[in-house]
PDB file of N, CA and C in Angstrom:
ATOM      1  N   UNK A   1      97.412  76.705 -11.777  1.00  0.00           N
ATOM      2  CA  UNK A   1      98.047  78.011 -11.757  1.00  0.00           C
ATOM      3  C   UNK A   1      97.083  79.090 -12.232  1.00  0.00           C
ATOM      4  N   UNK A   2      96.049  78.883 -13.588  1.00  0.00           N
ATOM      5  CA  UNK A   2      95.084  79.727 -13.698  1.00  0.00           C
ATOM      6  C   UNK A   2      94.239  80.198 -12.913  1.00  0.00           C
ATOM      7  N   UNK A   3      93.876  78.909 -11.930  1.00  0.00           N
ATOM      8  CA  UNK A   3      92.514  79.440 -10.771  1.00  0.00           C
ATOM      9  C   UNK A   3      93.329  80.437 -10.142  1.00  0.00           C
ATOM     10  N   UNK A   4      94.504  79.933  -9.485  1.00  0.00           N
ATOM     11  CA  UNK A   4      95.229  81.249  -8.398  1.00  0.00           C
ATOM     12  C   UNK A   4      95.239  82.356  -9.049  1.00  0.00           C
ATOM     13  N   UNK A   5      95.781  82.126 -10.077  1.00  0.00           N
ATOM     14  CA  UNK A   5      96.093  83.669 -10.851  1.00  0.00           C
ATOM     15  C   UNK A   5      94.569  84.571 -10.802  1.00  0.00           C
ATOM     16  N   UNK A   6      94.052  83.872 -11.247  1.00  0.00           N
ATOM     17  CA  UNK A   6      92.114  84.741 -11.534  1.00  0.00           C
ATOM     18  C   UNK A   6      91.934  84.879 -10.283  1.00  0.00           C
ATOM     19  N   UNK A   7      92.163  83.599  -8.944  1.00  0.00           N
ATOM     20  CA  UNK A   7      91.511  84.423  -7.663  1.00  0.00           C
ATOM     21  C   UNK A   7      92.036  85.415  -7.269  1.00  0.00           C
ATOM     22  N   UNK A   8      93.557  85.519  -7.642  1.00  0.00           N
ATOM     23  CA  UNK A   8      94.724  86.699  -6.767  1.00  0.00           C
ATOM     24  C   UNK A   8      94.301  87.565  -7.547  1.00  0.00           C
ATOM     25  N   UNK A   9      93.727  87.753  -8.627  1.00  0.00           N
ATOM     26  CA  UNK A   9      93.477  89.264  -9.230  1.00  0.00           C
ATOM     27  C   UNK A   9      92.347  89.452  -9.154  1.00  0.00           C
ATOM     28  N   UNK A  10      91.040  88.503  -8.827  1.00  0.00           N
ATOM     29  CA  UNK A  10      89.840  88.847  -8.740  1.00  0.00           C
ATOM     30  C   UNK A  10      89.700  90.277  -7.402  1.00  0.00           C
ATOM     31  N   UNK A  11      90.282  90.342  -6.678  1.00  0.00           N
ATOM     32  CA  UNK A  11      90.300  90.986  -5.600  1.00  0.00           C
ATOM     33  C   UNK A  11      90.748  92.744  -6.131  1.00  0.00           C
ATOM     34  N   UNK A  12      92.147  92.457  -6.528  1.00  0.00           N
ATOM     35  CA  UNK A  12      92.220  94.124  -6.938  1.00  0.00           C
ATOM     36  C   UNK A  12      91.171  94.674  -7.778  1.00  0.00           C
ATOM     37  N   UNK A  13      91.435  93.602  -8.896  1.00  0.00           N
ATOM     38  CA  UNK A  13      90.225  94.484 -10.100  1.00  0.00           C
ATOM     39  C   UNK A  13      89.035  94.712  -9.698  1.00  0.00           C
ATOM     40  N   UNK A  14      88.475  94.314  -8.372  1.00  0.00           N
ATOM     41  CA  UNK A  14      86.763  94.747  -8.197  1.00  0.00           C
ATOM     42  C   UNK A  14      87.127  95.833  -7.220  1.00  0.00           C
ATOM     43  N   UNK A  15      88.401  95.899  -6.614  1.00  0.00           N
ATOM     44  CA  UNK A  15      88.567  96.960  -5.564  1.00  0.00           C
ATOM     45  C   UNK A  15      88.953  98.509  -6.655  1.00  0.00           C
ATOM     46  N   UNK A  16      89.596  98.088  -7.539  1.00  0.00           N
ATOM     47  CA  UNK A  16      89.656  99.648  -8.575  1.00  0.00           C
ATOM     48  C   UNK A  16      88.528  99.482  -8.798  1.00  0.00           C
ATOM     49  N   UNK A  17      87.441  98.548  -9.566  1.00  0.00           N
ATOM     50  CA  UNK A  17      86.173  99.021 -10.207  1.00  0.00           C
ATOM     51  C   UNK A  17      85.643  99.711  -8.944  1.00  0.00           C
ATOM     52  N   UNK A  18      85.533  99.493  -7.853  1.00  0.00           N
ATOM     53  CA  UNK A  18      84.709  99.907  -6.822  1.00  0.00           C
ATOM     54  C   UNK A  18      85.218 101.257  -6.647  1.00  0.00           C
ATOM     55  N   UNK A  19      86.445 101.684  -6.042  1.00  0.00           N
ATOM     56  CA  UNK A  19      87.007 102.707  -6.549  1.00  0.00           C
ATOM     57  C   UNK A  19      86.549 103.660  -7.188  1.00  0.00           C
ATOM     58  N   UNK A  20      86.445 103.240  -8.604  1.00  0.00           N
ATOM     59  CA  UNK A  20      86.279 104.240  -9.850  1.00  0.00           C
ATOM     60  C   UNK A  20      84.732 104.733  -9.997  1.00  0.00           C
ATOM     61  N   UNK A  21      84.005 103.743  -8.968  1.00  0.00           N
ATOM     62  CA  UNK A  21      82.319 103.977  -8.982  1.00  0.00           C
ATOM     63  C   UNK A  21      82.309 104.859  -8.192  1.00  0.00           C
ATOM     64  N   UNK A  22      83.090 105.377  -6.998  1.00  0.00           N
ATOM     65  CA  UNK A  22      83.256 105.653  -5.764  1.00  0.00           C
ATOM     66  C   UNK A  22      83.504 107.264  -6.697  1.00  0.00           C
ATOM     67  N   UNK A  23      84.716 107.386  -7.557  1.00  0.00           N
ATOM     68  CA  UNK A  23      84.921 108.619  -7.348  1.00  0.00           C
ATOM     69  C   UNK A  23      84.236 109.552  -8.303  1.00  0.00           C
ATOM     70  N   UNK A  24      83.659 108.632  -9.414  1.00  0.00           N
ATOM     71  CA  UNK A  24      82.934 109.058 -10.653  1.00  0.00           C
ATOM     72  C   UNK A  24      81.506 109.352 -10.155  1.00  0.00           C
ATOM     73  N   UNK A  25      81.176 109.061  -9.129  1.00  0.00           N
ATOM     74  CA  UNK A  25      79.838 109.496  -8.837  1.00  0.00           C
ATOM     75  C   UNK A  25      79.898 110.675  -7.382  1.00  0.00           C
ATOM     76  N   UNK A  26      81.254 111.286  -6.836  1.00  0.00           N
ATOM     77  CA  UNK A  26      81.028 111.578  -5.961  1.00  0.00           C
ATOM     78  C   UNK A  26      80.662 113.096  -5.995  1.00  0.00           C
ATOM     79  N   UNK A  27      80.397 113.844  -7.155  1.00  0.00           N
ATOM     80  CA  UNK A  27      79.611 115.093  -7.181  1.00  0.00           C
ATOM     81  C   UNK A  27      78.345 114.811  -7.713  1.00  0.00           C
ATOM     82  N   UNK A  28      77.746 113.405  -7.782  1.00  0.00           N
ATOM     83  CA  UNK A  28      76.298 113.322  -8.534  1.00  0.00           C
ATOM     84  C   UNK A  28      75.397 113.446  -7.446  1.00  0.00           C
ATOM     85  N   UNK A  29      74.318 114.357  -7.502  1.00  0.00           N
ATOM     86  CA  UNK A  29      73.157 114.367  -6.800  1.00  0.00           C
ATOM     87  C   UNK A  29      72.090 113.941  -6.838  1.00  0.00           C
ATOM     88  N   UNK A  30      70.977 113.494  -5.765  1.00  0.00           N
ATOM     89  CA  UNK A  30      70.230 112.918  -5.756  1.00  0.00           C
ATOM     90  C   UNK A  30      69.793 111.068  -5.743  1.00  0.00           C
ATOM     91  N   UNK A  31      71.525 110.909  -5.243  1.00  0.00           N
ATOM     92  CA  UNK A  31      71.713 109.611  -4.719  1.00  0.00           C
ATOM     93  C   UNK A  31      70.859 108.566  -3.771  1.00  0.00           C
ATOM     94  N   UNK A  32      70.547 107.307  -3.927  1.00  0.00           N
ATOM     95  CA  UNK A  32      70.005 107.147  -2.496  1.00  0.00           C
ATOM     96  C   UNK A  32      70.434 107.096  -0.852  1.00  0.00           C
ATOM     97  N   UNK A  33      70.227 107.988  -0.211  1.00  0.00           N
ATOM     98  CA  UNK A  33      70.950 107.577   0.943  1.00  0.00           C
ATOM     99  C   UNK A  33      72.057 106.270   0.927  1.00  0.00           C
ATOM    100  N   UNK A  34      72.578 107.000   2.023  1.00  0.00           N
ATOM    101  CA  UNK A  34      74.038 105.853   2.052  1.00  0.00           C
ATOM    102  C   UNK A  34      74.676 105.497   1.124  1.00  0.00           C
ATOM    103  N   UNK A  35      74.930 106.262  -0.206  1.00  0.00           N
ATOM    104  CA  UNK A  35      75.244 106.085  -1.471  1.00  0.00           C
ATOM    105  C   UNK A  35      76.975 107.141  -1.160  1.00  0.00           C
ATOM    106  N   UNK A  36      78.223 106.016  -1.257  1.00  0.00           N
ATOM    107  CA  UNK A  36      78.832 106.629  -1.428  1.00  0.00           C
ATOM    108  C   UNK A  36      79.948 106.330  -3.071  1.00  0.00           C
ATOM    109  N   UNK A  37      79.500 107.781  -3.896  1.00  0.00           N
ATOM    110  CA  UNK A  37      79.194 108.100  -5.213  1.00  0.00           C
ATOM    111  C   UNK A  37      78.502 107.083  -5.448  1.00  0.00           C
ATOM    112  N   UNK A  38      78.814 106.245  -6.898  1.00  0.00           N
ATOM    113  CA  UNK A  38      77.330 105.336  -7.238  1.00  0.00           C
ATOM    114  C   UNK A  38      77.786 103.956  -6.394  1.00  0.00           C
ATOM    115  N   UNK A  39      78.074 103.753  -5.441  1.00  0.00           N
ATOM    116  CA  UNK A  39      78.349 102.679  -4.586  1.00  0.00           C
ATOM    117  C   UNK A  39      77.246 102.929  -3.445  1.00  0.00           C
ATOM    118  N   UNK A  40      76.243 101.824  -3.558  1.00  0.00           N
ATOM    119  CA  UNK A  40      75.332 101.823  -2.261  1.00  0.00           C
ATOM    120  C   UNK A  40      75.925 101.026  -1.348  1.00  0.00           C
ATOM    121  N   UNK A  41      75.939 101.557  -0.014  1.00  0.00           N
ATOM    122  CA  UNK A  41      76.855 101.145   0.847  1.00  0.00           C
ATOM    123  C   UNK A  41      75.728  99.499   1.899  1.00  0.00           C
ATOM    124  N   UNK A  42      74.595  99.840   1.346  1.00  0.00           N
ATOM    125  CA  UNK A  42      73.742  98.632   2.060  1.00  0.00           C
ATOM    126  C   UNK A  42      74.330  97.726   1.181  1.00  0.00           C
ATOM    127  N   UNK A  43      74.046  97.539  -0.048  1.00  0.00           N
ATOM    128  CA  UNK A  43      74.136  96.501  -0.820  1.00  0.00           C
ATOM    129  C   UNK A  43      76.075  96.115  -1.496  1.00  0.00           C
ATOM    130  N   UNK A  44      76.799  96.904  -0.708  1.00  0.00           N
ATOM    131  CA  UNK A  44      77.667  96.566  -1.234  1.00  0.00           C
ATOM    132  C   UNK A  44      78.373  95.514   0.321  1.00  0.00           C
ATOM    133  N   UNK A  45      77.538  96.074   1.318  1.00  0.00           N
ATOM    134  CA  UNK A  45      77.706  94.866   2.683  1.00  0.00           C
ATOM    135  C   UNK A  45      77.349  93.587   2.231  1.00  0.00           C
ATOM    136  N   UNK A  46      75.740  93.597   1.716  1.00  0.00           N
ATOM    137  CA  UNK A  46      75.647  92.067   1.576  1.00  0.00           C
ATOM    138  C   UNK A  46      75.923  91.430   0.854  1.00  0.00           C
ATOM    139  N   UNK A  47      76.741  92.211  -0.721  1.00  0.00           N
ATOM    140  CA  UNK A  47      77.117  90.813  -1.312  1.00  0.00           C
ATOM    141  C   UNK A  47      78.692  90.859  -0.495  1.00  0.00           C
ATOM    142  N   UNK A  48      79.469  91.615  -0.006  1.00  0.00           N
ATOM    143  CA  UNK A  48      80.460  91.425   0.320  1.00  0.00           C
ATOM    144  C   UNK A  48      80.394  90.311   1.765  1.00  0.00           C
ATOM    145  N   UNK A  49      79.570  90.449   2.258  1.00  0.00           N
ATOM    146  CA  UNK A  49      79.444  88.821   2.988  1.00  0.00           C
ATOM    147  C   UNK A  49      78.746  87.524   2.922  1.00  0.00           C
ATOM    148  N   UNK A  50      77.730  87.911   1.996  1.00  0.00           N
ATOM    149  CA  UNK A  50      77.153  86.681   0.882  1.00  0.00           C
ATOM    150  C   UNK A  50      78.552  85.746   0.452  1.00  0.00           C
ATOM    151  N   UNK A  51      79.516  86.835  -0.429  1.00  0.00           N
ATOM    152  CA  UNK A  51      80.735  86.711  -1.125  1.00  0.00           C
ATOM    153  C   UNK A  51      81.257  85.644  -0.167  1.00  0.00           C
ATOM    154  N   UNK A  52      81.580  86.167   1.173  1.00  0.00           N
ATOM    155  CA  UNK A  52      82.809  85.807   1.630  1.00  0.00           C
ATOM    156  C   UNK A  52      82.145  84.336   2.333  1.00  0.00           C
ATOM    157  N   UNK A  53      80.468  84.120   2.452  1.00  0.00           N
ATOM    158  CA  UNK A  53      80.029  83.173   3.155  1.00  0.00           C
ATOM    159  C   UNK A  53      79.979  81.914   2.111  1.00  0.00           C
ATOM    160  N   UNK A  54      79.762  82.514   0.983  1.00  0.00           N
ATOM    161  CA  UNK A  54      79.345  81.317  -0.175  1.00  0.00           C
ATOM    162  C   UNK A  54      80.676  80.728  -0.597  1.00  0.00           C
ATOM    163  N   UNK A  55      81.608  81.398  -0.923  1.00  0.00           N
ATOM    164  CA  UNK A  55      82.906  81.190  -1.258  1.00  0.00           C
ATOM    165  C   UNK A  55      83.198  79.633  -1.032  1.00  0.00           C
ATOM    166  N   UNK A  56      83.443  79.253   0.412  1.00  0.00           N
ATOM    167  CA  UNK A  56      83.530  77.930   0.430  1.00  0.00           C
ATOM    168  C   UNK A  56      82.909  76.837  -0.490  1.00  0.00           C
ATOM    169  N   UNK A  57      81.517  76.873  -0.397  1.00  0.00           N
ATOM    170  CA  UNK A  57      80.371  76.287  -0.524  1.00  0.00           C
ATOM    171  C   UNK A  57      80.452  76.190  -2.078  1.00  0.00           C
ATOM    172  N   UNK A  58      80.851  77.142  -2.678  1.00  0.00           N
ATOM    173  CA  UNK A  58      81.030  76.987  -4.377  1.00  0.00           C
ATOM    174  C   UNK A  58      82.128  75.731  -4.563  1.00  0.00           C
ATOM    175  N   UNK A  59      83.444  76.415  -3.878  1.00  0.00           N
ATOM    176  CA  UNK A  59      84.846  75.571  -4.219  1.00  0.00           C
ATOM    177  C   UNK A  59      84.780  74.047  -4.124  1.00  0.00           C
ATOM    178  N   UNK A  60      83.326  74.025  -3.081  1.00  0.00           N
ATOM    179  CA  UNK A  60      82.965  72.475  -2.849  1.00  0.00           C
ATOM    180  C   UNK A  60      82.553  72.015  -3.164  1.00  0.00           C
ATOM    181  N   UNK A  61      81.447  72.591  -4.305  1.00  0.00           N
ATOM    182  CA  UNK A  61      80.561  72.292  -4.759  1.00  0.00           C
ATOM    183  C   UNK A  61      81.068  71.962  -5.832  1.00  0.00           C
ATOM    184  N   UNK A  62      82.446  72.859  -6.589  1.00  0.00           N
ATOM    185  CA  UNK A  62      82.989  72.867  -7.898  1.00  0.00           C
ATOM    186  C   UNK A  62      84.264  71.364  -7.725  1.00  0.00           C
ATOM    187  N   UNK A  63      84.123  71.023  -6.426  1.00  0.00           N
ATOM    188  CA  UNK A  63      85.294  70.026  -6.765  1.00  0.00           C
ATOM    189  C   UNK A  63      84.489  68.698  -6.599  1.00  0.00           C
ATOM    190  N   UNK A  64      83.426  68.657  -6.150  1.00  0.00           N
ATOM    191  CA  UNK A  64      82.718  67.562  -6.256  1.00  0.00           C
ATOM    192  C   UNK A  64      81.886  67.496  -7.334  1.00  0.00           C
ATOM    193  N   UNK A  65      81.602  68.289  -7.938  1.00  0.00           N
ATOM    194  CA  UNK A  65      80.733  67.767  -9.308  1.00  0.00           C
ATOM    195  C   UNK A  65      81.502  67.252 -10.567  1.00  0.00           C
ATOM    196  N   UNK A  66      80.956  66.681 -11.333  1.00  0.00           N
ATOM    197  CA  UNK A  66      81.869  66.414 -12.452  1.00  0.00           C
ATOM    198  C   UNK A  66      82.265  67.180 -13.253  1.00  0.00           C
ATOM    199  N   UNK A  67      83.546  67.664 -14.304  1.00  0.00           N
ATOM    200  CA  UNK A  67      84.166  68.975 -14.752  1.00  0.00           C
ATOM    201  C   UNK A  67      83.018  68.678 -15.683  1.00  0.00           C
ATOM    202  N   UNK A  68      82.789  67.825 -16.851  1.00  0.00           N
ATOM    203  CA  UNK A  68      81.683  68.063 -17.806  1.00  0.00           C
ATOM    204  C   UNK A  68      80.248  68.509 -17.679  1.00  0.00           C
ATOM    205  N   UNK A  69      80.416  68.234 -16.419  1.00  0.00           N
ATOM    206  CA  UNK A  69      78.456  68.552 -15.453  1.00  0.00           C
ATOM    207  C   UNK A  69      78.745  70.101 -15.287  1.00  0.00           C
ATOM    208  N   UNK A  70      79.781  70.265 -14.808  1.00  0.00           N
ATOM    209  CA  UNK A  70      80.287  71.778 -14.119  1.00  0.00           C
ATOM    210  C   UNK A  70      80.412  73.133 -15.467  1.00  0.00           C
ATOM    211  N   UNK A  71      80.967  72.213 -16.489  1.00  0.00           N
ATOM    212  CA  UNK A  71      81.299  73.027 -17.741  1.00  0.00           C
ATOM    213  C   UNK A  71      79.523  73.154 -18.054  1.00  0.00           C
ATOM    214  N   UNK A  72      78.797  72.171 -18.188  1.00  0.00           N
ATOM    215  CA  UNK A  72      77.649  72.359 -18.949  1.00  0.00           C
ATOM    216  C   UNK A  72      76.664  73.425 -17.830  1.00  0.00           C
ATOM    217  N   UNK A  73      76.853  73.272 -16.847  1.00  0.00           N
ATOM    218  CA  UNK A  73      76.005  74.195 -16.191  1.00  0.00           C
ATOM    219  C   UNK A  73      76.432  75.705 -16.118  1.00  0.00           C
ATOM    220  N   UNK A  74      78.023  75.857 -16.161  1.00  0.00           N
ATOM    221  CA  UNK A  74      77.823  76.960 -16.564  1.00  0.00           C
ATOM    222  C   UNK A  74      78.187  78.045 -17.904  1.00  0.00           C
ATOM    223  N   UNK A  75      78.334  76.993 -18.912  1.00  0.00           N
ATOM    224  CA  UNK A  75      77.458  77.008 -19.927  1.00  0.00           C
ATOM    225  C   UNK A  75      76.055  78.054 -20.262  1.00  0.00           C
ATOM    226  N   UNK A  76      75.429  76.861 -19.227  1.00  0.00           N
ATOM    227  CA  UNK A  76      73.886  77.187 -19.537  1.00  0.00           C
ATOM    228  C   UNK A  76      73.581  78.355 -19.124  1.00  0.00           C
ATOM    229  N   UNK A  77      74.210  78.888 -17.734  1.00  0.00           N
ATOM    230  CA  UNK A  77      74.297  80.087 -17.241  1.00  0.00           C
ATOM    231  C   UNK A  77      74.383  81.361 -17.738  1.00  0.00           C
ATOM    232  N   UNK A  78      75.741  81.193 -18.647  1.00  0.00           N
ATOM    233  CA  UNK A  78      76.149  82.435 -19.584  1.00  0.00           C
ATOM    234  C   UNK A  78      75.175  82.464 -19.977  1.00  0.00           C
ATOM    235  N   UNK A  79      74.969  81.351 -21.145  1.00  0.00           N
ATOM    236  CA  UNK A  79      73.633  81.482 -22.495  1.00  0.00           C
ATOM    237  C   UNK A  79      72.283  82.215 -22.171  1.00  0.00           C
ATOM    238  N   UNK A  80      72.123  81.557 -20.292  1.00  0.00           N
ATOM    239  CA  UNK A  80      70.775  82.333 -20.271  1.00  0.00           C
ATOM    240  C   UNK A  80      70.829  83.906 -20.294  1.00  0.00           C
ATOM    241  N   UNK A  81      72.017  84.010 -19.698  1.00  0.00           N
ATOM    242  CA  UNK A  81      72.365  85.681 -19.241  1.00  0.00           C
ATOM    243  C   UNK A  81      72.473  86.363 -20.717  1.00  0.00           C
ATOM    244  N   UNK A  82      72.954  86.030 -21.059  1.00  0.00           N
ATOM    245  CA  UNK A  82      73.546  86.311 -23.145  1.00  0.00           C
ATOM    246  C   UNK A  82      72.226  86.599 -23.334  1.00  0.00           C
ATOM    247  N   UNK A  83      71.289  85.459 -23.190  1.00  0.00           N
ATOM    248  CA  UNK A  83      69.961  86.041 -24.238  1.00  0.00           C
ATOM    249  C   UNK A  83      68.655  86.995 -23.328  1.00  0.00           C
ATOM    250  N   UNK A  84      69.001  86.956 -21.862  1.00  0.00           N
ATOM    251  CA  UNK A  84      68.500  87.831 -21.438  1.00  0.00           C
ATOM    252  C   UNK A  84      69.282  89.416 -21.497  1.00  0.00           C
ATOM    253  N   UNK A  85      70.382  89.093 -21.841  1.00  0.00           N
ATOM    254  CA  UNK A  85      70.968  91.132 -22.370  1.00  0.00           C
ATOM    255  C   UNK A  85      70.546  91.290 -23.446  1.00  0.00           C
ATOM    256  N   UNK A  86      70.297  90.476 -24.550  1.00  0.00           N
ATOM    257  CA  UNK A  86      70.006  90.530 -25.976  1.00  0.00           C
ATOM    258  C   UNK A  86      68.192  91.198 -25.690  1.00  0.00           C
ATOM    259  N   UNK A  87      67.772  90.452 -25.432  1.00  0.00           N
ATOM    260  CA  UNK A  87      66.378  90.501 -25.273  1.00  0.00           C
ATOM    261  C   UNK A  87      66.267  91.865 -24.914  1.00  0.00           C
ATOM    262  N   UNK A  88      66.771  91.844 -23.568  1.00  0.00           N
ATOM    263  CA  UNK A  88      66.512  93.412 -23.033  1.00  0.00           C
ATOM    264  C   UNK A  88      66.940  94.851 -24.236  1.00  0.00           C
ATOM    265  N   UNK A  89      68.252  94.419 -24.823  1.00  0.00           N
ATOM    266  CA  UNK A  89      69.080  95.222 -25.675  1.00  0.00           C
ATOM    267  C   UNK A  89      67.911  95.354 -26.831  1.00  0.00           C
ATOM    268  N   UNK A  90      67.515  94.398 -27.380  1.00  0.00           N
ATOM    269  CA  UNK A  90      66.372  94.510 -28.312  1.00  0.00           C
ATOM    270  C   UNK A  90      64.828  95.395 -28.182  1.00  0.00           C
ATOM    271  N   UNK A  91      64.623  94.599 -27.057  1.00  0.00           N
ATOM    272  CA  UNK A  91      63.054  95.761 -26.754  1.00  0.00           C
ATOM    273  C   UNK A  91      63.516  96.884 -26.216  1.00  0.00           C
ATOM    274  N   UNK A  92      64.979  97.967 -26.197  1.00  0.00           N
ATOM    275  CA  UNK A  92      64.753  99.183 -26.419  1.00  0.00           C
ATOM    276  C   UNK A  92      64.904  99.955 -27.745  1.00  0.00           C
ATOM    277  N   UNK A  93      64.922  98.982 -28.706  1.00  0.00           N
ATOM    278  CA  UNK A  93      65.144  99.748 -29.993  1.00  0.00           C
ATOM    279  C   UNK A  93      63.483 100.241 -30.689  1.00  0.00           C
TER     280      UNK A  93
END
């Protein structure tokens, strides 16, 4: 019931965030082309069909691996991401 719930809402909540990028940037100047407000419209194509191509390929990937293999890898994932914001967060002080 959790996965459904997170997938059925994964969808609105990135469509308001997208939204809110959309309208908060739409008097900013000096955008890059095809920028509609801070939404680049190239790069918001390819992950939106990256998204929709990989999708499968995860769910398959996530039901064939083992949950403890699956937990530890992404795990490791966060942690790396965690200490690469830290890092970054650090060398601007």
């Amino acid at each position: 019931a959790a996965v459904a719930t997170s997938a059925g809402l994964g969808f609105p909540i990135a469509l308001a965030n997208v939204a809110g990028y959309i309208v908060s940037g739409l008097k900013v100047e000096n955008l890059p082309p095809h920028s509609f407000g801070y939404v680049w419209l190239p790069a918001l194509v390819v992950i939106a069909v990256c998204s929709v191509l990989m999708a499968p390929v995860g769910a398959k990937a996530a039901h064939a691996l083992p949950v403890k293999k699956l937990k530890r890898v992404f795990a490791s994932i966060l942690f790396l991401l965690g200490a690469y914001m830290l890092y970054k967060g650090l060398s601007q002080i």
